[in-house]
C-alpha atoms as a PDB file:
ATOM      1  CA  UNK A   1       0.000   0.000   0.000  1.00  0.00           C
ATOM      2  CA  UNK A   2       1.303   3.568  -0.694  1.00  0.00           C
ATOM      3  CA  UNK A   3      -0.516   6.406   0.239  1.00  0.00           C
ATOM      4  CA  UNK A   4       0.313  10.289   0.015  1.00  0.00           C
ATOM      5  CA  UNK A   5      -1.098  13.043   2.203  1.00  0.00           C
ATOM      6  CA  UNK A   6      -1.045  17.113   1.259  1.00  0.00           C
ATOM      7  CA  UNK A   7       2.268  16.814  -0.881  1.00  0.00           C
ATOM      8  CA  UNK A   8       3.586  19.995  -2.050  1.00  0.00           C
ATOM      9  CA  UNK A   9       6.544  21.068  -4.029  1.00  0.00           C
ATOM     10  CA  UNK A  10       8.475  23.694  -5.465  1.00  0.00           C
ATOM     11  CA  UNK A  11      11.109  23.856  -8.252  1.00  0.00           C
ATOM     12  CA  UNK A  12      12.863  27.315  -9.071  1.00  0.00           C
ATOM     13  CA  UNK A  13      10.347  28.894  -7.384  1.00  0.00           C
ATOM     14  CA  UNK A  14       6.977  27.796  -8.892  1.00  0.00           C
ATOM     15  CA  UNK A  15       4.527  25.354  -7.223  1.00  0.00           C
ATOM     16  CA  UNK A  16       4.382  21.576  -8.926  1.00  0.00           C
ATOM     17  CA  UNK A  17       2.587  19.706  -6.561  1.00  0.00           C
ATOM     18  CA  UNK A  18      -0.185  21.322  -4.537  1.00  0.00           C
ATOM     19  CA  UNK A  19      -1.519  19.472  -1.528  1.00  0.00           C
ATOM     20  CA  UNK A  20      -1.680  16.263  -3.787  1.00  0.00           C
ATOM     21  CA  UNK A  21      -3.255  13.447  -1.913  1.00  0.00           C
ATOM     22  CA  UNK A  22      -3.192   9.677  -3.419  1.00  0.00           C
ATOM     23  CA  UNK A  23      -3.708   6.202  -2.541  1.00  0.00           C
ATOM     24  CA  UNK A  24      -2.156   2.976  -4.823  1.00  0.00           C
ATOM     25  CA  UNK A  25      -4.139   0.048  -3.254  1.00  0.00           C
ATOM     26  CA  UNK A  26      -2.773  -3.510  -3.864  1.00  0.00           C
ATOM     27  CA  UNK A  27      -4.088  -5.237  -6.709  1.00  0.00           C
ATOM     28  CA  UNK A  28      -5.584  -2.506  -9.053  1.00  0.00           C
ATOM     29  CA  UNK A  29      -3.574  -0.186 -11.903  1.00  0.00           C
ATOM     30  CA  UNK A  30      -4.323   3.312 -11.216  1.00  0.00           C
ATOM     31  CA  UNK A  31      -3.462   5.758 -14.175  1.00  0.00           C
ATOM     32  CA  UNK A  32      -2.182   9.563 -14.140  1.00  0.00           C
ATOM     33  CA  UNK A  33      -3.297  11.638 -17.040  1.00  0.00           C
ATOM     34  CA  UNK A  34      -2.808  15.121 -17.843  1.00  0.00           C
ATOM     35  CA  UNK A  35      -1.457  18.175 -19.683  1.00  0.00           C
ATOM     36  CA  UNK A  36       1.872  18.402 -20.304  1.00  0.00           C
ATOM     37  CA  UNK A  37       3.831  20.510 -17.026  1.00  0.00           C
ATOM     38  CA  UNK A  38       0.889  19.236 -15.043  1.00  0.00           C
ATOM     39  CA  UNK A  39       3.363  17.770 -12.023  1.00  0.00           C
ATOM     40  CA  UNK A  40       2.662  14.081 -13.211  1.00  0.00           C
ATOM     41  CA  UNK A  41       6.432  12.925 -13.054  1.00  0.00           C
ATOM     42  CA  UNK A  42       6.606  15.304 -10.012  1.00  0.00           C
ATOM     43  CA  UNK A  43       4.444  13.308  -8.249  1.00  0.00           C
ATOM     44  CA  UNK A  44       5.930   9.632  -8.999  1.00  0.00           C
ATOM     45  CA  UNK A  45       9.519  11.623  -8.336  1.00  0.00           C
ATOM     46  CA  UNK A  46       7.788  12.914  -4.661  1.00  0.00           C
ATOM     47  CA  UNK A  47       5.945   9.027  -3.668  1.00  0.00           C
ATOM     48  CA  UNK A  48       8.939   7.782  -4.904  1.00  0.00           C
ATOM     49  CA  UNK A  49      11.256   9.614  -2.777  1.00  0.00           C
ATOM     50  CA  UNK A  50      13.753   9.880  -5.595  1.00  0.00           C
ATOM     51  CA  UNK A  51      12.777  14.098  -5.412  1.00  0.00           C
ATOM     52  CA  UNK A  52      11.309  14.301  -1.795  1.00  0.00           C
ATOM     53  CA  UNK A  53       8.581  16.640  -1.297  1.00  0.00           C
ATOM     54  CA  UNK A  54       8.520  20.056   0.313  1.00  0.00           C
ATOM     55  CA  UNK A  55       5.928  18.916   2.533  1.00  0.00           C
ATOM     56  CA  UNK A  56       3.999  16.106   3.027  1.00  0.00           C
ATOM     57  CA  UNK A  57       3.391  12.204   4.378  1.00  0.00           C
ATOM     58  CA  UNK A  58       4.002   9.205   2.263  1.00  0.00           C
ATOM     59  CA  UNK A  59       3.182   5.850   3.490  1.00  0.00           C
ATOM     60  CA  UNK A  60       4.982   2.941   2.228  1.00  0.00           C
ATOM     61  CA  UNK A  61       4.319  -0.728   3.081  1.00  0.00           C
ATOM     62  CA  UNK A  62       4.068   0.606   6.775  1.00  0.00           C
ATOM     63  CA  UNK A  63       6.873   3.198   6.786  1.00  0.00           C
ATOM     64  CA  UNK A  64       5.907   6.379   7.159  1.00  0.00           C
ATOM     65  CA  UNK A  65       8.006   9.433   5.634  1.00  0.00           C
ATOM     66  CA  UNK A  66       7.263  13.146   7.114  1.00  0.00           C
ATOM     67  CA  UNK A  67       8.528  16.211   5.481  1.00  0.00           C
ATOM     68  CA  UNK A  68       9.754  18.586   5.628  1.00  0.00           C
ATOM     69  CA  UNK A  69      12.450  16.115   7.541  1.00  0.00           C
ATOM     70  CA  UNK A  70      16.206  16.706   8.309  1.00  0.00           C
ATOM     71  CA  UNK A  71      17.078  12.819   8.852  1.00  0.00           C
ATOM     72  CA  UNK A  72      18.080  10.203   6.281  1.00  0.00           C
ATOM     73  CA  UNK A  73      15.615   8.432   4.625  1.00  0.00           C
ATOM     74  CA  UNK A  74      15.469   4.557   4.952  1.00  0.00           C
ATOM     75  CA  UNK A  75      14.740   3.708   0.953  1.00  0.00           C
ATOM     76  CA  UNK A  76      11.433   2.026   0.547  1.00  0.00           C
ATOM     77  CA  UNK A  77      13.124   0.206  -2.599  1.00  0.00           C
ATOM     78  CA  UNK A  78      13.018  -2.384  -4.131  1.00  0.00           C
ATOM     79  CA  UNK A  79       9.423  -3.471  -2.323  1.00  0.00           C
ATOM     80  CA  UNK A  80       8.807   0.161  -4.305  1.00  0.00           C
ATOM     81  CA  UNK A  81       9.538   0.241  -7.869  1.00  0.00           C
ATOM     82  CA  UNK A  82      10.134   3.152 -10.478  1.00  0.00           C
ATOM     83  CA  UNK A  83      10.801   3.271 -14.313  1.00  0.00           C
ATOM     84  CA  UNK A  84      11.333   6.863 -15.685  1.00  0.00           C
ATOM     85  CA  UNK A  85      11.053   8.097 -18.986  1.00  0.00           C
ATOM     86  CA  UNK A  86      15.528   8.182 -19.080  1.00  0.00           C
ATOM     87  CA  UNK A  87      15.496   4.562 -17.961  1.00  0.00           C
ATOM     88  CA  UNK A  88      18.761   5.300 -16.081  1.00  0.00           C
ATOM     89  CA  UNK A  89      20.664   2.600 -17.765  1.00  0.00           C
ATOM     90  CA  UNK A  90      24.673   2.183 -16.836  1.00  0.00           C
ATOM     91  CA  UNK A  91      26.396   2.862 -19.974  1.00  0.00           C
ATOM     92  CA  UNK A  92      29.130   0.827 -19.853  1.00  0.00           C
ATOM     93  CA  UNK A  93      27.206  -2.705 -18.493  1.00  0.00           C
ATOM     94  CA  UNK A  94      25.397  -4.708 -21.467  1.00  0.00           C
ATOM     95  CA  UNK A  95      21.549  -4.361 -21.573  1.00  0.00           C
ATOM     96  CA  UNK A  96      21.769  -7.953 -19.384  1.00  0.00           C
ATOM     97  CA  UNK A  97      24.549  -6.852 -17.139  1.00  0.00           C
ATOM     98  CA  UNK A  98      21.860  -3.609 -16.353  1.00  0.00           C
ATOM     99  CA  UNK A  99      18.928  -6.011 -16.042  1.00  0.00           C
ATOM    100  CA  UNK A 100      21.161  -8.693 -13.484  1.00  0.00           C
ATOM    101  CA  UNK A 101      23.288  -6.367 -11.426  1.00  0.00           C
ATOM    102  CA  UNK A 102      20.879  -4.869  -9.080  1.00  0.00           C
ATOM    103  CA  UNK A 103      18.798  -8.195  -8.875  1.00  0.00           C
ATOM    104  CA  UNK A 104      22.264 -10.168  -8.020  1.00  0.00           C
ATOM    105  CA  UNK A 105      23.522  -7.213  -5.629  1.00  0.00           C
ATOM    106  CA  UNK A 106      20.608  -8.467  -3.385  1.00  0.00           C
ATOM    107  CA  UNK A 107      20.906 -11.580  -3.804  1.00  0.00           C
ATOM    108  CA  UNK A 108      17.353 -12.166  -5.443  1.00  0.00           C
ATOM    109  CA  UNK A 109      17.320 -13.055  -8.870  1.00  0.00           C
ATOM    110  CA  UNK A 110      15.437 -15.290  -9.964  1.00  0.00           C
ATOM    111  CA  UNK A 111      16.721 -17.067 -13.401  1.00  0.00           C
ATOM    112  CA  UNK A 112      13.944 -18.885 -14.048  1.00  0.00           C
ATOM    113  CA  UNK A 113      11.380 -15.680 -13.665  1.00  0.00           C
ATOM    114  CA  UNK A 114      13.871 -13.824 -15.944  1.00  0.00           C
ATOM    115  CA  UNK A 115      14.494 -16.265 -18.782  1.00  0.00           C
ATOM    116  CA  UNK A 116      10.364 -15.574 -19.079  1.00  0.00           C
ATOM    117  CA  UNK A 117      10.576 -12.108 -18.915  1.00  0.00           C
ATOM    118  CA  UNK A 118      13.600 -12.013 -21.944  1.00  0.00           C
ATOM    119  CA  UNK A 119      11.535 -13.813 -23.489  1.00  0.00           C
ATOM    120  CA  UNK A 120       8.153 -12.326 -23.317  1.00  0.00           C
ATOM    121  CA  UNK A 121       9.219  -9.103 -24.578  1.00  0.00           C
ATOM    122  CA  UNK A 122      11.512 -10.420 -27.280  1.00  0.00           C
ATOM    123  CA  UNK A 123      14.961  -9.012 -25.860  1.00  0.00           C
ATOM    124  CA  UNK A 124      16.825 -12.358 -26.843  1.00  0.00           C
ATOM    125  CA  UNK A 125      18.855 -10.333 -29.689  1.00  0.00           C
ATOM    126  CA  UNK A 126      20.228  -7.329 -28.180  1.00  0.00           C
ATOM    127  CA  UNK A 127      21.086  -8.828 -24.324  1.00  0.00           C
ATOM    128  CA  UNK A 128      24.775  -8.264 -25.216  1.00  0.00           C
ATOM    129  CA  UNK A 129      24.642  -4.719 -26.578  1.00  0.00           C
ATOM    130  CA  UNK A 130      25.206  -1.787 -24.974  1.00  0.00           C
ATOM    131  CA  UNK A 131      22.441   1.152 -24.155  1.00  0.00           C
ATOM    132  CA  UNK A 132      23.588   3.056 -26.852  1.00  0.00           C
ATOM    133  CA  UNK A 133      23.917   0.228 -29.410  1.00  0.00           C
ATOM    134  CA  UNK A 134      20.193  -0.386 -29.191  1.00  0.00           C
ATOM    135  CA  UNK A 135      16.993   1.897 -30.130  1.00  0.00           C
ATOM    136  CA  UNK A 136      15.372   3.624 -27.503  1.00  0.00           C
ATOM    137  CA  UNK A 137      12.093   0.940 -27.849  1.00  0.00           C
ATOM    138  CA  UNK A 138      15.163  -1.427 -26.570  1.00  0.00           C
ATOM    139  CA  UNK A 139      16.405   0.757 -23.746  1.00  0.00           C
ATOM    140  CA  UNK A 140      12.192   0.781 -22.675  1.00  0.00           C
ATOM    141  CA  UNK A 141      12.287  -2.881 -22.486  1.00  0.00           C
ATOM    142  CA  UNK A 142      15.254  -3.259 -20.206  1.00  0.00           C
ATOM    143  CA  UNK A 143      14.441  -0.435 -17.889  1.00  0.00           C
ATOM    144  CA  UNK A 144      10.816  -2.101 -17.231  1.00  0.00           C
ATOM    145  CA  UNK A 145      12.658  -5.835 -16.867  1.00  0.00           C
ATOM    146  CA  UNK A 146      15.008  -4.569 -14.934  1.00  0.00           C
ATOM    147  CA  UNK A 147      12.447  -2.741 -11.928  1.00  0.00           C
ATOM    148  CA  UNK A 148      10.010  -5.931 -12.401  1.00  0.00           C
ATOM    149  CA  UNK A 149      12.851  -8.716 -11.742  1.00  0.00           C
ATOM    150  CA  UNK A 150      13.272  -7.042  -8.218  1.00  0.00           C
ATOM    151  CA  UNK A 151       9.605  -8.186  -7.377  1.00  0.00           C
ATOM    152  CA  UNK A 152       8.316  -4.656  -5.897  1.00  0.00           C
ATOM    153  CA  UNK A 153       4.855  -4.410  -4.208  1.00  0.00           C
ATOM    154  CA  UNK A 154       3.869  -1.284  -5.550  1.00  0.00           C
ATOM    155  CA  UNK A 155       5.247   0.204  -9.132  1.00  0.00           C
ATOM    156  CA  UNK A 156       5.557   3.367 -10.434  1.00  0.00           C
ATOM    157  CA  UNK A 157       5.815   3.931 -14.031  1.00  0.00           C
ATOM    158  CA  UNK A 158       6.278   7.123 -16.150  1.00  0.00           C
ATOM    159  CA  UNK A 159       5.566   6.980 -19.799  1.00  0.00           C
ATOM    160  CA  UNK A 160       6.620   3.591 -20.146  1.00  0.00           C
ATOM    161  CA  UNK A 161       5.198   3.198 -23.625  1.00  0.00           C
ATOM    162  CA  UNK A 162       6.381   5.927 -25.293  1.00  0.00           C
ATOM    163  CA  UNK A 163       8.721   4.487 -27.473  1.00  0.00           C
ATOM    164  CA  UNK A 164       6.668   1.052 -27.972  1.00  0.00           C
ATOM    165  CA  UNK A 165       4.779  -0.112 -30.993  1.00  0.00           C
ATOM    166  CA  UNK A 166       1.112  -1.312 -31.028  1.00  0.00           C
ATOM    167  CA  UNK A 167       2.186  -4.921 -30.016  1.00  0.00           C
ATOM    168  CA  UNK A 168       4.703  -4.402 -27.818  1.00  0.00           C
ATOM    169  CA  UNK A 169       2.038  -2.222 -25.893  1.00  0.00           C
ATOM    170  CA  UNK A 170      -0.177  -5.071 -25.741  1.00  0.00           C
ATOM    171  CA  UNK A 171       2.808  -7.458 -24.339  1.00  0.00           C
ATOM    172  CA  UNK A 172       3.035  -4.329 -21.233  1.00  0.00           C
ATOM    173  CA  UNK A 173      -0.501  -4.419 -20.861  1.00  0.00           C
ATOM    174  CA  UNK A 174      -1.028  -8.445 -20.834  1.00  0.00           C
ATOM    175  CA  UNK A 175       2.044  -8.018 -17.943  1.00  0.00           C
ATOM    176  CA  UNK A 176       0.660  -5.254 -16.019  1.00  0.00           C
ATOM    177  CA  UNK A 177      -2.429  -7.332 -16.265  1.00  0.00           C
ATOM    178  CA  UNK A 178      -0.535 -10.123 -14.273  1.00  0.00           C
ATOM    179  CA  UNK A 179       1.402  -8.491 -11.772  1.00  0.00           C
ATOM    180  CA  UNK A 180      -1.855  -6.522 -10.615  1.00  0.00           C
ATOM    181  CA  UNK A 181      -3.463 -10.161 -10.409  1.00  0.00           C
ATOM    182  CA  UNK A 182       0.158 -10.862  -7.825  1.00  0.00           C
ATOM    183  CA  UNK A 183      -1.149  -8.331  -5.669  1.00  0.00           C
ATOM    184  CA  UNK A 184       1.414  -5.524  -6.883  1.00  0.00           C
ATOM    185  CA  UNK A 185      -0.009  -1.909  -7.037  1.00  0.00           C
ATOM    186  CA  UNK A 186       0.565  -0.334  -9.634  1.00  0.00           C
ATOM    187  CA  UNK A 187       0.449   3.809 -10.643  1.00  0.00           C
ATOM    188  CA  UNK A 188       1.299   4.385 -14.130  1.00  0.00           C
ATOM    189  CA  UNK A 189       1.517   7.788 -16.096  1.00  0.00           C
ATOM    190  CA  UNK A 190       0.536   7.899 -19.782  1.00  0.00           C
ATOM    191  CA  UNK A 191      -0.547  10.090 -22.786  1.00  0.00           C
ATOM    192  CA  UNK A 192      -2.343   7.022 -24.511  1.00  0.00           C
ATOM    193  CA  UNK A 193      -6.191   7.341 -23.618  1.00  0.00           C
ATOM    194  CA  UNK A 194      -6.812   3.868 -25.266  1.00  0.00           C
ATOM    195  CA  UNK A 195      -4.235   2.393 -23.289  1.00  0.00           C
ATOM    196  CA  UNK A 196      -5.558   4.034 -20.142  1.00  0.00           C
ATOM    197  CA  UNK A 197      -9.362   2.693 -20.519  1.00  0.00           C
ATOM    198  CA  UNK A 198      -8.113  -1.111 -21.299  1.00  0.00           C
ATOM    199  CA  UNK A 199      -5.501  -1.175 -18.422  1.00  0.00           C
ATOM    200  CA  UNK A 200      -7.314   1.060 -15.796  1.00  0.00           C
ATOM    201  CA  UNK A 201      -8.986   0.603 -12.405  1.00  0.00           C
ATOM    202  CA  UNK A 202      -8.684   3.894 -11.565  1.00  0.00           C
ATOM    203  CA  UNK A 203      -8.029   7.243 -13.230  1.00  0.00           C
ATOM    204  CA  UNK A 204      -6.654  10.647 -11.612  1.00  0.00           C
ATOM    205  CA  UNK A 205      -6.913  13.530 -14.304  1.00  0.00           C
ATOM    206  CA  UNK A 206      -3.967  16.262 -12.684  1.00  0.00           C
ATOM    207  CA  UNK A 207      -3.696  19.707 -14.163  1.00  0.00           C
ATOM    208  CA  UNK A 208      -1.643  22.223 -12.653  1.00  0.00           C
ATOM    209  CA  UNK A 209       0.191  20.628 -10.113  1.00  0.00           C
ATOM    210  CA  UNK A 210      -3.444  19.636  -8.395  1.00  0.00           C
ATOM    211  CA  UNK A 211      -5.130  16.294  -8.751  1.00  0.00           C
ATOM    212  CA  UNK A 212      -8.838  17.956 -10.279  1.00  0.00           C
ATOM    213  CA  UNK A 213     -11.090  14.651 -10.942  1.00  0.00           C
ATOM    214  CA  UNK A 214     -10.770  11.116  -9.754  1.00  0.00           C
ATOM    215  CA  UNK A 215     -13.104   8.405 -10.406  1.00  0.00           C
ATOM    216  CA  UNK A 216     -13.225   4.637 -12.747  1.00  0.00           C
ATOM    217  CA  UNK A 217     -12.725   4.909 -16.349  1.00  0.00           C
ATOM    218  CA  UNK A 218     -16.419   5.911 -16.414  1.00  0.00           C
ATOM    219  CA  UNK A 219     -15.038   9.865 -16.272  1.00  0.00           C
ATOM    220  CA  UNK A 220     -13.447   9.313 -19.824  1.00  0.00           C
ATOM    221  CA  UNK A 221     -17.267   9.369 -21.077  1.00  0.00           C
ATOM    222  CA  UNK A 222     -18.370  11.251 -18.652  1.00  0.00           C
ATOM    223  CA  UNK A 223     -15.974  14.415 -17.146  1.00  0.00           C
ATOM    224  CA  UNK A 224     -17.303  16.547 -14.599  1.00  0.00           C
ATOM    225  CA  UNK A 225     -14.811  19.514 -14.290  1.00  0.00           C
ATOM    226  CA  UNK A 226     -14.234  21.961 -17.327  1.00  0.00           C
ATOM    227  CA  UNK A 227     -10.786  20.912 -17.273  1.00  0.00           C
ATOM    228  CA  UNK A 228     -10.827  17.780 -17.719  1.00  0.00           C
ATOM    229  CA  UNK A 229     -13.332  18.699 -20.216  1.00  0.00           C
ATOM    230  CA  UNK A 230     -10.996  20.606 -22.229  1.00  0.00           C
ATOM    231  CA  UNK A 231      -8.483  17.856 -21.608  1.00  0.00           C
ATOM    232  CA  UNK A 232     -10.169  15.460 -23.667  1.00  0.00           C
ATOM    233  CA  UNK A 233     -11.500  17.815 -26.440  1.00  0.00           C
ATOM    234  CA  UNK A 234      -7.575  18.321 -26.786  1.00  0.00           C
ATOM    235  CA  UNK A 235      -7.100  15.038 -26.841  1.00  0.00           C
ATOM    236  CA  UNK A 236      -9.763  13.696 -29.024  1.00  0.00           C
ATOM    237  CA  UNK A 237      -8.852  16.732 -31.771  1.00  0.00           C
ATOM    238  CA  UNK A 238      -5.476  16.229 -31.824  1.00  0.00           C
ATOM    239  CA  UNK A 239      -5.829  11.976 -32.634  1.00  0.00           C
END
């Protein structure tokens, strides 16, 4: 369970998270839409603690973080997972020397769990190469493997589609499907409405640093705040 209480945050002095409040329950996908410089990867950066809040409480699997907070942080990783839209792959380690190492540094991987995940999304070919010897579809791949080998209860994910095609998408979303079925919560951030009504249990709409409507996939039909409103009219124009 992860849950977030009146987050705020501030970067070169303009607000990007405004008393944000969220929950990622066990078992269900829960999906972040919004506007560009809305405070989306603000938010997985702040629940993450990767970019700690101003101010604030996150829970994590029964560890609670305060802020603002002088101390150092116990890291709620890897029961807490995160894939960014860099990936964060080492440059000089092969695309299977990035997938192993953290894994192996504690002692956890599990061969058998990762043979099926090479396999499942097709990385067979490029395992060898380097990060910048692949395409960035590649790099996407790895950086997902990579955060699901470590078996986290609750996963954040930013984008994580971006750079896949239509059936590579439907590999993440089959997986996703899976994991959520394990028990793992998951809060994923994308621009793909379609991929957000097939893999969704629950939608947050953010817009200016401010979570604005909340609700099922239902509020895709059926918005209630002129913003969200607009959102979709955007959205819908722009396809």
């Amino acid at each position: 369970m992860l849950s977030a209480r009146n987050l705020r945050k501030s970067l070169s002095g303009r607000a990007v998270l405004r008393d944000v409040s969220i929950d990622i329950v066990p078992g269900a996908i829960t999906v972040l839409i919004g506007p560009s410089g809305s405070g989306k990867s603000s938010l997985l950066g702040a629940i993450s603690l990767l970019h700690p809040p101003d101010a604030g409480v996150v829970e994590v699997n029964g560890a609670t973080y305060r802020f603002p907070s002088d101390e150092p942080l116990p890291a709620p990783w890897p029961a807490l997972g995160v894939v960014f839209q860099q990936f964060h792959l080492w440059p000089h380690m092969t695309i299977e020397e990035n997938i192993r190492f953290p894994a192996e540094r504690r002692g956890g991987l599990d061969e058998k769990q990762l043979a099926g995940l090479i396999d499942r999304f097709e990385m067979g070919q490029f395992l060898g190469r380097y990060p910048n010897q692949v395409s960035h579809g590649q790099r996407q791949r790895a950086a997902i493997v990579r955060s699901v080998i470590l078996q986290p209860r609750i996963l954040l994910l930013d984008e994580i589609t971006s750079a896949l095609d239509v059936e590579q998408t439907a590999q993440i979303l089959n997986h996703l499907g899976e994991l959520r079925h394990e028990g793992v919560g998951i809060l994923m951030v994308t621009h793909l409405l379609g991929f957000a009504r097939r893999a969704a249990d629950h939608i947050l709409f953010m817009s200016d640093g401010e979570i604005v409507e909340r609700g099922d996939v239902s509020m895709l039909n059926a918005p209630q705040s002129a913003r969200l409103q607009r959102f979709l009219s955007i959205v819908e124009t722009a396809r």
